[in-house]
Protein backbone atom coordinates (compact mmCIF):
# COMPACT_ATOMS: atom_id res chain seq x y z
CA UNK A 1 37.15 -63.80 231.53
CA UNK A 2 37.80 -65.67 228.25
CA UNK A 3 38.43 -69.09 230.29
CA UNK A 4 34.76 -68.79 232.08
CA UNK A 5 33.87 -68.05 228.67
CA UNK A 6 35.64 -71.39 227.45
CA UNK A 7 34.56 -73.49 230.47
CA UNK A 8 30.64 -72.32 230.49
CA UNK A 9 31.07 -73.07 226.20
CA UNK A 10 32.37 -76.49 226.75
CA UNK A 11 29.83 -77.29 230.01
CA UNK A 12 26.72 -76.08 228.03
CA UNK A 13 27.93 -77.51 224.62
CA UNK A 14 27.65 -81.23 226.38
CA UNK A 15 24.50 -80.52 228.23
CA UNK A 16 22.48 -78.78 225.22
CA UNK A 17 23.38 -80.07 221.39
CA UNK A 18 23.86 -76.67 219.12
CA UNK A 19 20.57 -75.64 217.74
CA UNK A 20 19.47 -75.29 214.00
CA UNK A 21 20.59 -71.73 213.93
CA UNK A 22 24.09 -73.24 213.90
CA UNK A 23 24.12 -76.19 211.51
CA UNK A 24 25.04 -74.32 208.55
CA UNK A 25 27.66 -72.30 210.60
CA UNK A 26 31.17 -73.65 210.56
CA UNK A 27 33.37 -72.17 212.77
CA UNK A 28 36.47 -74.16 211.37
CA UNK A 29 35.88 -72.02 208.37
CA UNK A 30 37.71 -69.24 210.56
CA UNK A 31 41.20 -71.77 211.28
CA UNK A 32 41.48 -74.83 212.38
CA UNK A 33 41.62 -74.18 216.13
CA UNK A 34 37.91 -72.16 215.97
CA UNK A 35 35.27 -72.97 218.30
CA UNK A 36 31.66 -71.60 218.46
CA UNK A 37 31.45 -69.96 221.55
CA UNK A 38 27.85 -68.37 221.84
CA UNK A 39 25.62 -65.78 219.90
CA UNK A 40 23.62 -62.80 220.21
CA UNK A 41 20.74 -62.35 217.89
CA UNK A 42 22.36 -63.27 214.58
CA UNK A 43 26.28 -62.54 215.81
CA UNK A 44 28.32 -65.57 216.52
CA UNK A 45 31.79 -65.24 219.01
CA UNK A 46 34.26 -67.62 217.85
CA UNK A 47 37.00 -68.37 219.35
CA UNK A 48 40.06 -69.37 218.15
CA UNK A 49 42.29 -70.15 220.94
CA UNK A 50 42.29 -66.61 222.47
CA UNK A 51 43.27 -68.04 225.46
CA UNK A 52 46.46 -68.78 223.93
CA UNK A 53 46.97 -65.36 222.50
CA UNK A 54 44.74 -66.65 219.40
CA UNK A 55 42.28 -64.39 217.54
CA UNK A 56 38.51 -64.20 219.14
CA UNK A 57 36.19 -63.43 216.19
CA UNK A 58 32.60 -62.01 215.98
CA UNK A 59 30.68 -62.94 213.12
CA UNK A 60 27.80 -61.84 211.38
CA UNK A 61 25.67 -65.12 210.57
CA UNK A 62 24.18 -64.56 208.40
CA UNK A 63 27.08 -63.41 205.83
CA UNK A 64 29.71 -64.84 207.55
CA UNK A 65 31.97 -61.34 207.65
CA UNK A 66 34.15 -60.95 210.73
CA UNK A 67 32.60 -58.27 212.36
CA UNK A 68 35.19 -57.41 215.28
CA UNK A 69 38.62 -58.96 215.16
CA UNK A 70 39.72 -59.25 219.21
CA UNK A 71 41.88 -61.45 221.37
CA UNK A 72 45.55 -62.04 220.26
CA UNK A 73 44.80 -60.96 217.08
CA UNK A 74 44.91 -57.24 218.65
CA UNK A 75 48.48 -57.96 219.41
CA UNK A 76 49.60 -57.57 216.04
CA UNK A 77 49.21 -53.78 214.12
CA UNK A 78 46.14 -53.60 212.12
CA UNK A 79 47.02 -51.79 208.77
CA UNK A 80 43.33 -51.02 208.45
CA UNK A 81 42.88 -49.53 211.91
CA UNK A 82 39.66 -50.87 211.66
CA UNK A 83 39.47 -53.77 213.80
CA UNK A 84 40.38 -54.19 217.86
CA UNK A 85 38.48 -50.80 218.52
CA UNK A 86 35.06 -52.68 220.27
CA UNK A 87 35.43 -55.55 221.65
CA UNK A 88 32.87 -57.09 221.71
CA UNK A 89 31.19 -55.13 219.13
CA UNK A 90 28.46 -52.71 219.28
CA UNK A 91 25.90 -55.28 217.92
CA UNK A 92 26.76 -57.38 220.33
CA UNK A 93 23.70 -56.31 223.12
CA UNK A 94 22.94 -59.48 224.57
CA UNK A 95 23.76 -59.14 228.35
């Protein structure tokens, strides 16, 4: 799922330029390897090489806070026990 994910990202990102709801949104600001990967109201999935056992973010926009950690990052124990529970998140409604 993640690699259609990728592919359709990468296909559409050529086709249509990012609009001005992204240009002060930097995903790199997440690790070097972060991509935008699409958005649902004013959540943003990044993706950080997930498909690589990588971490696969959802971020709030507008304050930049990681939402829901997901992807390889739930490989690792959370001390929190916060994060890796909904994935995607709640918020995330956009079908």
């Amino acid at each position: 799922m993640i690699l259609i994910v990728i592919s359709l990202y990468i296909f559409f990102n050529k086709i249509f330029p990012q609009s001005n709801f992204l240009k002060d949104f930097d995903p790199k600001k997440y690790g070097p390897d972060c991509e935008y990967v699409s958005r649902c109201g004013n959540i943003i999935s990044v993706n950080c090489r997930a498909e690589v056992d990588g971490p696969f973010y959802y971020v709030n926009k507008k304050t930049g806070e990681i939402l829901e950690y997901c992807g390889g990052y739930c490989m690792t124990d959370d001390p929190t026990g916060k994060y890796c529970q909904n994935c995607p998140p709640k918020e995330w409604d956009c079908k």
